[in-house]
Protein backbone atom coordinates (compact mmCIF):
# COMPACT_ATOMS: atom_id res chain seq x y z
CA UNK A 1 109.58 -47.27 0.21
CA UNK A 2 109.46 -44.50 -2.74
CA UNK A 3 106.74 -43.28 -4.23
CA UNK A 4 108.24 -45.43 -7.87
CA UNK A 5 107.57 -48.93 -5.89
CA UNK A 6 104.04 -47.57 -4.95
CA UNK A 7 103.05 -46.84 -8.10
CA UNK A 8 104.79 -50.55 -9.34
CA UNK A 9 103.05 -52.05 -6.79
CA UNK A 10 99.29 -50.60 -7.08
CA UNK A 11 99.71 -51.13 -10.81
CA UNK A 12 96.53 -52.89 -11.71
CA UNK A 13 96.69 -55.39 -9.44
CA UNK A 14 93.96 -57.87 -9.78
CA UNK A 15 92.07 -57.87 -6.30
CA UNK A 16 89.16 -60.84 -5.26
CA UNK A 17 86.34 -58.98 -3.11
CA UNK A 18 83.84 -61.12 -1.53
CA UNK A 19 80.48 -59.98 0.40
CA UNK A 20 76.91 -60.98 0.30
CA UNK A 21 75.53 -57.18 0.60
CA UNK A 22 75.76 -55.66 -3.23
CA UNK A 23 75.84 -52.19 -1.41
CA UNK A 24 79.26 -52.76 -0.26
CA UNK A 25 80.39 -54.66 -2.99
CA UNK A 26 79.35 -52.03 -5.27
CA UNK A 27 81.16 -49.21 -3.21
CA UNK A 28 84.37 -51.37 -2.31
CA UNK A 29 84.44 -51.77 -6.40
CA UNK A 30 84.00 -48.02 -7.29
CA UNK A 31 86.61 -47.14 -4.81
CA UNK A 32 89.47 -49.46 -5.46
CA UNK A 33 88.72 -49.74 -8.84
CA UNK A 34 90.94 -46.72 -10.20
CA UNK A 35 94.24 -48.63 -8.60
CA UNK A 36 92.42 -52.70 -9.01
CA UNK A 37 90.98 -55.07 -11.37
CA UNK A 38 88.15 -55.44 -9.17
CA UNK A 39 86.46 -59.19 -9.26
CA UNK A 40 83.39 -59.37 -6.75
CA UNK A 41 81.26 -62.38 -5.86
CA UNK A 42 79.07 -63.33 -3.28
CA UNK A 43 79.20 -66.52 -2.07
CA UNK A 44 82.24 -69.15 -1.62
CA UNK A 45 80.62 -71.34 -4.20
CA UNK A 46 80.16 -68.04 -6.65
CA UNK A 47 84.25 -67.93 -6.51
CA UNK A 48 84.93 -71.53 -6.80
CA UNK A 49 83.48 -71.12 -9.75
CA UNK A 50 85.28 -68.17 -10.99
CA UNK A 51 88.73 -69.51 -9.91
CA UNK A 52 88.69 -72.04 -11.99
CA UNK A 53 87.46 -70.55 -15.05
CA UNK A 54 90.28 -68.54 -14.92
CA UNK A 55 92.82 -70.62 -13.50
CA UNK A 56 95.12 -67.73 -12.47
CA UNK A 57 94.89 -66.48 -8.82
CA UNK A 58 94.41 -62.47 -8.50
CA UNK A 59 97.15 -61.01 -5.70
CA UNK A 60 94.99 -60.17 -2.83
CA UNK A 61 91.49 -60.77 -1.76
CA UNK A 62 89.23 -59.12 0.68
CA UNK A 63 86.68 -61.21 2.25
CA UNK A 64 83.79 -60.93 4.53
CA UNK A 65 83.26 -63.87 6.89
CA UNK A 66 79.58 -63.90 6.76
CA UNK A 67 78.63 -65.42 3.30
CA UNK A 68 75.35 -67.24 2.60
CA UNK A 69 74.35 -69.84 3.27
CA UNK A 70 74.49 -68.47 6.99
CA UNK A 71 75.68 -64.69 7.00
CA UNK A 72 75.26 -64.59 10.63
CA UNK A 73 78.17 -67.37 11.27
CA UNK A 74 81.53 -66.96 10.27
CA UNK A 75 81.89 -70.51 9.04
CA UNK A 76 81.82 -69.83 5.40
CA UNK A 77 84.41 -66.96 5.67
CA UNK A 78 87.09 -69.21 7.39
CA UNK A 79 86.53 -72.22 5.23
CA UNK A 80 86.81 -69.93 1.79
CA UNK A 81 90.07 -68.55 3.60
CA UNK A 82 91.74 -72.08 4.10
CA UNK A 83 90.32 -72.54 -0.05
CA UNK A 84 92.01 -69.68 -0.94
CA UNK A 85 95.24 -70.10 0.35
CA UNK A 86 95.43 -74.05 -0.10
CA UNK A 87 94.69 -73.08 -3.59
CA UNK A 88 96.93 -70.00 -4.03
CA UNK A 89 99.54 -70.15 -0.78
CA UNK A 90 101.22 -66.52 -2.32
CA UNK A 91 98.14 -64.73 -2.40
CA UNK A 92 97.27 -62.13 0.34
CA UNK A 93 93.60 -62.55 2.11
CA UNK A 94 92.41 -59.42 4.05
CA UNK A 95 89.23 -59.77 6.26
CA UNK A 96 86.56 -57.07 5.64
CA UNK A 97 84.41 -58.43 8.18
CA UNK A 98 81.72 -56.78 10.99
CA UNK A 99 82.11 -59.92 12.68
CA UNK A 100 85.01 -59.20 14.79
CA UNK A 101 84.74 -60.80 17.88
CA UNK A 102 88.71 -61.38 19.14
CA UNK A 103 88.49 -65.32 18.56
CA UNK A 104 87.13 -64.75 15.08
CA UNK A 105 89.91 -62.13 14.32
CA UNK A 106 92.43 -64.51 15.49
CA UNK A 107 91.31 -67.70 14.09
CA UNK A 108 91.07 -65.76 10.53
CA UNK A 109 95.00 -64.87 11.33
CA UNK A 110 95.76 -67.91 12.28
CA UNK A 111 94.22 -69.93 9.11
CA UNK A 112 96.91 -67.54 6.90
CA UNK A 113 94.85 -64.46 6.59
CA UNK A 114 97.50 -61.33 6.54
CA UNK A 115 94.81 -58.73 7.74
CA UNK A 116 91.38 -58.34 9.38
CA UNK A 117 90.12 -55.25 9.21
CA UNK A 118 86.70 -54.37 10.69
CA UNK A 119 83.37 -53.06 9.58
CA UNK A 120 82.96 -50.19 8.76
CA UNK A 121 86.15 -49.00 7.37
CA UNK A 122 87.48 -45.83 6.36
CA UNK A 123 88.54 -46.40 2.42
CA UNK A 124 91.42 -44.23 2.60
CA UNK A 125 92.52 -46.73 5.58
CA UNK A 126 91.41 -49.54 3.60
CA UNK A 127 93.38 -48.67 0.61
CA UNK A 128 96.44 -48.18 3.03
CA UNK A 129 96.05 -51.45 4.29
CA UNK A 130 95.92 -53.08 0.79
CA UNK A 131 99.48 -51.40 -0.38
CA UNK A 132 101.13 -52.52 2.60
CA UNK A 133 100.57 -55.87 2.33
CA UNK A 134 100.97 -55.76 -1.82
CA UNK A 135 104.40 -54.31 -0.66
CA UNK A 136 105.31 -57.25 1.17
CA UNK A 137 104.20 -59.60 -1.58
CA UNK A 138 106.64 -57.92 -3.77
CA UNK A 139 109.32 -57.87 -1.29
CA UNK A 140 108.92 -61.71 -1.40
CA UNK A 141 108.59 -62.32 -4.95
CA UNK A 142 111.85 -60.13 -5.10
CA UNK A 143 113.58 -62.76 -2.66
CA UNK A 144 115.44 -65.24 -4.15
CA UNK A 145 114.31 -68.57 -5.09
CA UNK A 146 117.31 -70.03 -3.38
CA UNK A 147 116.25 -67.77 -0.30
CA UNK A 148 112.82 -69.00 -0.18
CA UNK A 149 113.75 -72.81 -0.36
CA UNK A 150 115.95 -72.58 2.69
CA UNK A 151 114.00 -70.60 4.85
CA UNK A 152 111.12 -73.08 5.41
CA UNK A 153 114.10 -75.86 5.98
CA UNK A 154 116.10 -73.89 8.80
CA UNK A 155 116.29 -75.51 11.97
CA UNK A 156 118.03 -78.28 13.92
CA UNK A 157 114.82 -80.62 15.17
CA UNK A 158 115.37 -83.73 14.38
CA UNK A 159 112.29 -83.99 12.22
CA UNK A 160 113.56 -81.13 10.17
CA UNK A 161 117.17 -83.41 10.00
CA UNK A 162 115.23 -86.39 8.76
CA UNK A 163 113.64 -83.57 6.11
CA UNK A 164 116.65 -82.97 4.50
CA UNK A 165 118.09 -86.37 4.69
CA UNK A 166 114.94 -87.44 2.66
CA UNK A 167 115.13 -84.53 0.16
CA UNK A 168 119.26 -85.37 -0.49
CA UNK A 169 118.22 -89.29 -0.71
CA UNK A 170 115.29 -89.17 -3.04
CA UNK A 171 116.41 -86.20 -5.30
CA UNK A 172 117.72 -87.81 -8.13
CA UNK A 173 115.91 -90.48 -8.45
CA UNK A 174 113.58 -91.15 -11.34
CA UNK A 175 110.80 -92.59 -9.25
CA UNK A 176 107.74 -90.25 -8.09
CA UNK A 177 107.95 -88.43 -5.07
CA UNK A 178 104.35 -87.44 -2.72
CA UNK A 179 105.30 -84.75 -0.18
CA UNK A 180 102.43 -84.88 2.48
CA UNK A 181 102.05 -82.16 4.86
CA UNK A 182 99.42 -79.61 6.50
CA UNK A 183 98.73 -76.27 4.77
CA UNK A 184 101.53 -73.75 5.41
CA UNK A 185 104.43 -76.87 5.87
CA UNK A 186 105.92 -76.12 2.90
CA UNK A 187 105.43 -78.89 0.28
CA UNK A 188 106.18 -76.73 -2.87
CA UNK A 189 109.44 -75.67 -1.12
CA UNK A 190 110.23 -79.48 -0.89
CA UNK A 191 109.47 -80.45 -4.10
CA UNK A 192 111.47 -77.68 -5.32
CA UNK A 193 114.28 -78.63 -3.52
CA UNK A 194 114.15 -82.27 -4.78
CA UNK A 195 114.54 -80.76 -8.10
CA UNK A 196 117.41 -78.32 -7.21
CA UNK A 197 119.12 -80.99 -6.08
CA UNK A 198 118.96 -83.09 -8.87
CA UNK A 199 120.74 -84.02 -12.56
CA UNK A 200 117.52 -82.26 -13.76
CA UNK A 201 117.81 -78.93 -11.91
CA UNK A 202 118.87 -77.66 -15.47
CA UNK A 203 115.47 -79.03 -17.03
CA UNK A 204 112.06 -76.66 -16.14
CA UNK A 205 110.34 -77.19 -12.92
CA UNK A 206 106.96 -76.62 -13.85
CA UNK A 207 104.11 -76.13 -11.08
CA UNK A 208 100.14 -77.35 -11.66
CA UNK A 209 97.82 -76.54 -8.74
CA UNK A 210 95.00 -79.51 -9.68
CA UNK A 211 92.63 -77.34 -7.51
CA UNK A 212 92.46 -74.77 -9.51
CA UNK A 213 91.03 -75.71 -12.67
CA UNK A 214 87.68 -76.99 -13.57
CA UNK A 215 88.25 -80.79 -15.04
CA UNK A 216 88.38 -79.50 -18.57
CA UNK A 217 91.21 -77.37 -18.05
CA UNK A 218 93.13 -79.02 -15.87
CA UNK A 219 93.48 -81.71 -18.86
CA UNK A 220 94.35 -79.37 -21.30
CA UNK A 221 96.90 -77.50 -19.39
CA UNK A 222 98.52 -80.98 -18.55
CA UNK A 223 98.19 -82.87 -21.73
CA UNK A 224 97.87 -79.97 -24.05
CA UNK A 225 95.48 -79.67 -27.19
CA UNK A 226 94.95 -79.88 -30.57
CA UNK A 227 93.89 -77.03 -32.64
CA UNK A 228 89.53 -76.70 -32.48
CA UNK A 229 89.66 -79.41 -29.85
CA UNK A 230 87.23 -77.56 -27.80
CA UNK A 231 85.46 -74.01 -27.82
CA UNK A 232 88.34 -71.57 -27.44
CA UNK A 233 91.03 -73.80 -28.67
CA UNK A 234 91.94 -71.36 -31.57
CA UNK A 235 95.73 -73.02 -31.53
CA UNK A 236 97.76 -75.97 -30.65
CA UNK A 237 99.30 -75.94 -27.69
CA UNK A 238 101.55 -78.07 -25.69
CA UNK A 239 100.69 -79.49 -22.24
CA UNK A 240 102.65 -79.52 -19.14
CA UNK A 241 103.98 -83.02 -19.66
CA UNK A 242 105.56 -82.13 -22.73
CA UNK A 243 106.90 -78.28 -21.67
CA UNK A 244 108.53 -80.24 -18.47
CA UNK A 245 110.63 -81.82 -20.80
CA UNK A 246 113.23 -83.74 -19.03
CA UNK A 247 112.90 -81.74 -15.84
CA UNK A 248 109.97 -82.08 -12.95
CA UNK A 249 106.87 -81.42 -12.85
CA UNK A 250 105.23 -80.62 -9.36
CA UNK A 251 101.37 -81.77 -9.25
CA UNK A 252 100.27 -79.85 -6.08
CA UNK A 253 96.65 -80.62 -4.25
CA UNK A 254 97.00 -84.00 -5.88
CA UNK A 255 94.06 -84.88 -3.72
CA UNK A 256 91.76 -82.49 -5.54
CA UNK A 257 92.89 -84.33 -8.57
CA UNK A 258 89.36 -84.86 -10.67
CA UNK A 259 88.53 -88.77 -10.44
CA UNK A 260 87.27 -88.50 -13.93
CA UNK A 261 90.54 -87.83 -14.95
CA UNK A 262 92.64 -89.67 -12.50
CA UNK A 263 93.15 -93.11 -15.32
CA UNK A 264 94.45 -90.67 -17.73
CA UNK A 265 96.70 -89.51 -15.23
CA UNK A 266 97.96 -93.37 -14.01
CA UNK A 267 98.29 -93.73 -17.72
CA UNK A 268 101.64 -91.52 -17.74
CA UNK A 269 102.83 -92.50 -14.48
CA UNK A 270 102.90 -95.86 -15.88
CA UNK A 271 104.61 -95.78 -19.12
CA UNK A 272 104.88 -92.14 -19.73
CA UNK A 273 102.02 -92.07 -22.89
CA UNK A 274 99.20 -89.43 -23.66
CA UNK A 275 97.92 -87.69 -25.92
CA UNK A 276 97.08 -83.99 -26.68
CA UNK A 277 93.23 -83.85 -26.77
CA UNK A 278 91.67 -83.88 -30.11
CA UNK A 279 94.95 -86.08 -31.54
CA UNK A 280 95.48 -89.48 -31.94
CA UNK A 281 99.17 -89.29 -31.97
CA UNK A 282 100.61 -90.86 -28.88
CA UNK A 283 103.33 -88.83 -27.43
CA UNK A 284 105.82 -89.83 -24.14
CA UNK A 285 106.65 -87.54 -21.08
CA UNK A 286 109.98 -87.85 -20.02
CA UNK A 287 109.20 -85.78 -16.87
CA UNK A 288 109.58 -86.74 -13.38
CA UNK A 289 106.61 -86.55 -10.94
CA UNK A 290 106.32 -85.07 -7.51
CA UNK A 291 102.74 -84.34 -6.10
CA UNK A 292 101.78 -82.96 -2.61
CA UNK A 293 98.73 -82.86 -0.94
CA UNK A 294 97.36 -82.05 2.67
CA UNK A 295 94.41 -84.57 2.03
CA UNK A 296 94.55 -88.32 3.91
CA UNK A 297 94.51 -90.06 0.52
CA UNK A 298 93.85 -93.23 2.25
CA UNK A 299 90.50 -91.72 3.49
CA UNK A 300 90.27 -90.50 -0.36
CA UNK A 301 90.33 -94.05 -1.61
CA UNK A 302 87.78 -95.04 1.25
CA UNK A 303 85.16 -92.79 0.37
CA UNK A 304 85.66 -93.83 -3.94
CA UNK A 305 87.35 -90.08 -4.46
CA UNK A 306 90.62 -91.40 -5.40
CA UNK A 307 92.01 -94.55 -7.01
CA UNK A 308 94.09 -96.95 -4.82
CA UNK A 309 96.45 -97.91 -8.34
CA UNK A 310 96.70 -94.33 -8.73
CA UNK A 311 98.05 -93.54 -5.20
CA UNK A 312 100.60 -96.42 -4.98
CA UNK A 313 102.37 -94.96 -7.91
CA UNK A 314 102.63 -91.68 -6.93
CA UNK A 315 103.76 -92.56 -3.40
CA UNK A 316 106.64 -94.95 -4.49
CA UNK A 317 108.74 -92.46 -2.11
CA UNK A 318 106.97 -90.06 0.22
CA UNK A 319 108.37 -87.34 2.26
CA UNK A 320 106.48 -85.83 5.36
CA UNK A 321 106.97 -82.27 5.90
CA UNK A 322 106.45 -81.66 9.85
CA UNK A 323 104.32 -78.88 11.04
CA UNK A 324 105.54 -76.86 13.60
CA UNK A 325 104.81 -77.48 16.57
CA UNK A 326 106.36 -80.51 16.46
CA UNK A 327 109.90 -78.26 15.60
CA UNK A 328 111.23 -77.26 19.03
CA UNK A 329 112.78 -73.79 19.23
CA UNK A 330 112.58 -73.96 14.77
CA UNK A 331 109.77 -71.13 15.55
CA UNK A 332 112.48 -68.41 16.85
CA UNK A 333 114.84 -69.58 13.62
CA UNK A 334 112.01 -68.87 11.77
CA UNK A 335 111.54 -65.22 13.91
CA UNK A 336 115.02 -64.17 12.72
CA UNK A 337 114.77 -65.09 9.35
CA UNK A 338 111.95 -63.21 8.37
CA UNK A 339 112.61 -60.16 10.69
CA UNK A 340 116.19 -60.15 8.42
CA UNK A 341 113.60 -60.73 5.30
CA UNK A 342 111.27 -57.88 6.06
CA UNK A 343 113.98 -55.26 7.60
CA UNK A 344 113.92 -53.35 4.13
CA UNK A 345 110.34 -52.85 4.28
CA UNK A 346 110.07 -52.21 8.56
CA UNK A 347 112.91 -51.94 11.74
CA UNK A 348 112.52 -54.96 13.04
CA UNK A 349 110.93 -55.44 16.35
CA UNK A 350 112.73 -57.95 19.30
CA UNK A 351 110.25 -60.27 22.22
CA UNK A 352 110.99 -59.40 25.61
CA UNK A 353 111.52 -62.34 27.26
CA UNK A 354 108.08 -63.15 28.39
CA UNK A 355 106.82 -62.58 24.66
CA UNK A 356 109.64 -65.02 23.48
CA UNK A 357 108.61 -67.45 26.11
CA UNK A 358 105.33 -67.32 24.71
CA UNK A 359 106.51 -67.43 21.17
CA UNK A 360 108.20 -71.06 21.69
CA UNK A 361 105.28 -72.33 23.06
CA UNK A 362 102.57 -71.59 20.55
CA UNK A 363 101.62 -74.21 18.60
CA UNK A 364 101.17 -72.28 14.65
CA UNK A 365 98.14 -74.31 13.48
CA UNK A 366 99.04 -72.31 10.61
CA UNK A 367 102.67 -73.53 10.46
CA UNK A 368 105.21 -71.22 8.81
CA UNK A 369 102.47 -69.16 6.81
CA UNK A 370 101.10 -68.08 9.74
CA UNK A 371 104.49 -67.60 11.63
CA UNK A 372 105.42 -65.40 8.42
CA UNK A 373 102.20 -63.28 8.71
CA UNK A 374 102.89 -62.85 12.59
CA UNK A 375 106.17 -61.35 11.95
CA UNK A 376 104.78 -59.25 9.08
CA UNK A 377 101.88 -57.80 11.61
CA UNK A 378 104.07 -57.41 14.68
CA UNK A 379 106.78 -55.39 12.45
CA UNK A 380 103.99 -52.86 10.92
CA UNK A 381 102.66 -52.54 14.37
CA UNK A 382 106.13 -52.29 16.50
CA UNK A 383 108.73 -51.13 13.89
CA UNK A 384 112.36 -50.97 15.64
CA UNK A 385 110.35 -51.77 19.12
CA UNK A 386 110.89 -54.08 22.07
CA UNK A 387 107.51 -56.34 21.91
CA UNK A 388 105.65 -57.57 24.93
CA UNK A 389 103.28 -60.76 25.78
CA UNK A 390 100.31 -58.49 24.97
CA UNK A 391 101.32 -57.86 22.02
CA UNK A 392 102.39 -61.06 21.11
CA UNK A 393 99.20 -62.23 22.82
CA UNK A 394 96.52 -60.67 20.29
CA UNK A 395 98.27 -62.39 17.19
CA UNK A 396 97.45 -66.15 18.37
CA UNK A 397 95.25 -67.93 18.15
CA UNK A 398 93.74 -68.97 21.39
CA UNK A 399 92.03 -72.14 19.97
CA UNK A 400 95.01 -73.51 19.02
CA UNK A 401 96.39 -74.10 22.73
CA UNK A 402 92.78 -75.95 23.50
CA UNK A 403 93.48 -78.15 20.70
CA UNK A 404 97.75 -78.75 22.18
CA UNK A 405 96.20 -79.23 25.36
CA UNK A 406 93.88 -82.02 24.24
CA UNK A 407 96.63 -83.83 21.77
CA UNK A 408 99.08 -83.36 25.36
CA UNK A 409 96.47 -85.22 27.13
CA UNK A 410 95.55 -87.88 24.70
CA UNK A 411 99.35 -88.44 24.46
CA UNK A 412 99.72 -88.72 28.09
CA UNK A 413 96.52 -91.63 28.03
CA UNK A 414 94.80 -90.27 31.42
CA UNK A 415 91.75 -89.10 29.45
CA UNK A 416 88.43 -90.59 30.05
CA UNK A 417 85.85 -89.28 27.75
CA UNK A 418 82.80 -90.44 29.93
CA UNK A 419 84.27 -88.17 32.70
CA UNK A 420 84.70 -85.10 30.41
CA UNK A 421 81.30 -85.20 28.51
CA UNK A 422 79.44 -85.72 32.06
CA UNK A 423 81.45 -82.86 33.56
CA UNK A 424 80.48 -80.32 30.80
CA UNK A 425 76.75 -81.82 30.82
CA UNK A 426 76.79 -81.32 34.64
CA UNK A 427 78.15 -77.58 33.89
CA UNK A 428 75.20 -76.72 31.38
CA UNK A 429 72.49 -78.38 33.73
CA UNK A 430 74.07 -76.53 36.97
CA UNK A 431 73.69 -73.41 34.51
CA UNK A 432 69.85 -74.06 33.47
CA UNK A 433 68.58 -74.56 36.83
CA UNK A 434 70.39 -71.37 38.21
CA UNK A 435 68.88 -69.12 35.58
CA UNK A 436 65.89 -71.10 36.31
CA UNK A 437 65.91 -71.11 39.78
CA UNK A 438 65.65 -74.57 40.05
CA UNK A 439 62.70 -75.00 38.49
CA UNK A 440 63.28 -78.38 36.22
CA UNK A 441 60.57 -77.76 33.50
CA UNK A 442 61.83 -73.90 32.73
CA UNK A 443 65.29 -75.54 32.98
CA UNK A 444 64.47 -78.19 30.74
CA UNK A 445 62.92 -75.72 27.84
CA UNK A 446 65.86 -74.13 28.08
CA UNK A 447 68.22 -77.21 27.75
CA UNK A 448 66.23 -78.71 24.85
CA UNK A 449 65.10 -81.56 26.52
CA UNK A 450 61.76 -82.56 28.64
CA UNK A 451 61.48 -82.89 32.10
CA UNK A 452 62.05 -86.36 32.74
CA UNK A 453 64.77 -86.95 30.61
CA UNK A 454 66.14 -83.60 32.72
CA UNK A 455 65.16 -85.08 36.10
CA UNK A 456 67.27 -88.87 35.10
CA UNK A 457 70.47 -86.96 34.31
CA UNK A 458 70.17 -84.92 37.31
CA UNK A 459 69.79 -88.12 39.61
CA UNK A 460 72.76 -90.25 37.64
CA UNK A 461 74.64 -86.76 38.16
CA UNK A 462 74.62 -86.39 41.37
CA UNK A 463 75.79 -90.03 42.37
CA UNK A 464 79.28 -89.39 43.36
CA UNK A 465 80.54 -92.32 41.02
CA UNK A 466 79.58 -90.21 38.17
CA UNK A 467 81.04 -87.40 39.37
CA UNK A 468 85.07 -88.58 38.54
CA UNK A 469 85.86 -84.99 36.31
């Protein structure tokens, strides 16, 4: 790529950097800040905040994983991660991150990050790292809506079959539609679709992330206001409702939804009134509805966070996007496609077959987001190459074939949880008393529990009826 798209591409970019340490902050800010609108925070909470006051997501963010409460756990980093990209599923997260241990670097990967890059780091390097990935987010952007809808939808499982069927069947009606999926399915793709596909594709099809927005401003930017309605409302302005016109208007993270707001919200769905705030004229959306979310709602309404009425309206039709491991051999589709999408940016690479073998039998917790970033990572790494199960190896994520391996044998019904708890407890005790040598007190101490409660587990242990692991 010419030195022109650099330059387009590093033109003020707006660029999220989180970390708890103010030294690094500071420095990461100084440095990027002659190519970035630089944003830093220091805590998860600290940019929940911030994201919503502004509403608008920046294009990348670098994050540390270890962010008070607990900098010493990487809990906080991965859980701002899945935020960030629930939130904002375009935006590209880089790790900046000391902790880099291989199952935190591939986790991080694996929840959608595109990069983890580890402390410290050469800022030349850094900066490198950034442009490449700001490329790639222009290369998509580039791509062509049409492109974009039917890449998530190749493939010939039959859950993928029953996908489309649903999108052709429910696209023009006038009822609303709730697409329900895991993070990285697809949903906006979906509800997209339904609208390409209907008498309405020539109407807007407007997008409102309810996640984003503090409650305030997720009612103006829905309902619109009224000039002086509130501090900063210096003109009228129309809603989303009313800009949707007769076209569709796609409510994603419908689960995130504000409950304060959510009878407003049945209002419309029911007869199609509202009002701008600070009027008292009533006005009538014509728009049709789709909302996804990756949320249970049913466990919403259980614990009071979302109204029952409000949830059998919106799911008069639902649509299930499948993740992918339940897709078959959709994974190497998927391979091809965004090998052919990246090719102007990198050569792409081919598996051998080992690597390919491998490939088909990953499970993508991440679903096609983290397939996507895979391909992006391998093809920096292995431009024109032949790629081997290494290689392919240190992208996955190796918690994810625990978790297959335990949904494989719940499936199957030959798990007994008794057996499995005693045979890890037996494991831990077995360990105590070795580092012990056998000495149940100093084993005890350093189980956590006293000696007699030690001493009764060892006995029930060792009965060979127990012992079934």
């Amino acid at each position: 790529m010419g030195n022109s798209a650099t330059a387009k591409v590093m033109q003020r970019r707006s660029l999220l950097l989180v970390d708890d340490d103010p030294l690094i902050s500071d420095s990461l800010a100084f440095v990027l800040g002659d190519s970035f609108d630089v944003h830093t925070h220091a805590s998860r909470a600290a940019v929940q905040r911030w994201l919503r006051g502004v509403g608008r997501a920046p294009d990348v963010a670098l994050i540390d994983l270890g962010l008070p409460p607990d900098a010493h756990r990487p809990d906080e980093g991965f859980t701002l991660i899945r935020e960030l990209l629930t939130a904002y599923p375009t935006m590209k997260v880089l790790v900046l991150s000391g902790q880099s241990e291989r199952a935190n670097i591939q986790h991080a990967l694996s929840l959608g990050a595109v990069d983890f890059i580890p402390k410290p780091c050469d800022p030349g390097l850094l900066r490198a790292r950034i442009e490449h990935h700001l490329m790639i987010l222009d290369a998509e952007q580039e791509s062509s809506v049409g492109d974009r809808h039917e890449a998530v939808l190749l493939g010939e499982s039959a859950v993928m079959k029953t996908l489309r069927v649903d999108i052709e069947r429910y696209a023009d009606t006038p009822f609303p539609v709730l697409v329900q999926g895991e993070s990285g399915t697809g949903k906006e793709l979906v509800a997209g679709l339904l609208h390409r596909r209907s008498e309405r594709r020539r109407a807007p099809f407007l997008t409102v992330n309810c996640a984003a927005f503090t409650p305030q401003l997720l009612e103006a930017q829905l309902y619109g206001h009224a000039k002086g309605a509130y501090t900063g409302a210096d003109a009228a302005r129309a809603g989303f409702f009313e800009e949707a016109g007769n076209g569709t208007l796609f409510l994603d993270e419908i689960g995130e939804f504000p409950f304060e707001l959510q009878s407003k919200l049945l209002r419309v769905l029911e007869n199609g009134e509202y009002y701008r705030l600070g009027e008292t004229r009533t006005r009538v959306s014509r728009a049709r509805i789709v909302a996804a979310t990756n949320l249970d709602l049913l466990e919403q309404i259980r614990t009071g966070r979302f109204r029952a009425d409000l949830y059998h309206r919106l799911s008069v039709l639902t649509i299930s996007v499948p993740p992918l491991r339940q897709r078959g051999t959709d994974s190497l589709r998927l391979l091809d496609h965004f090998r052919n999408l990246y090719a102007a940016q990198v050569a792409p690479f081919e598996l051998d077959p080992e690597a390919e073998q491998r490939w088909r039998s990953y499970t993508f917790p991440g679903n096609v987001r983290e397939l996507r970033n895979i391909v992006i990572r391998l093809g920096a790494k292995f431009p024109g190459q032949r790629v081997g199960l290494a290689a392919v190896e240190a992208e996955l994520d190796s918690r994810a074939d625990l978790d297959a391996e335990t949904l494989r044998q719940l499936a199957s019904g030959g798990v007994r949880l008794d057996a499995i708890l005693s045979g890890w407890e037996l494991r831990y005790i077995n360990a105590a008393l070795k580092l012990s040598d056998g000495n149940l007190s100093e084993a005890a101490r350093l189980l956590g529990i006293n000696r007699t409660t030690l001493y009764s587990k060892v006995q029930r242990l060792a009965d060979p009826r127990n012992r079934d692991v």
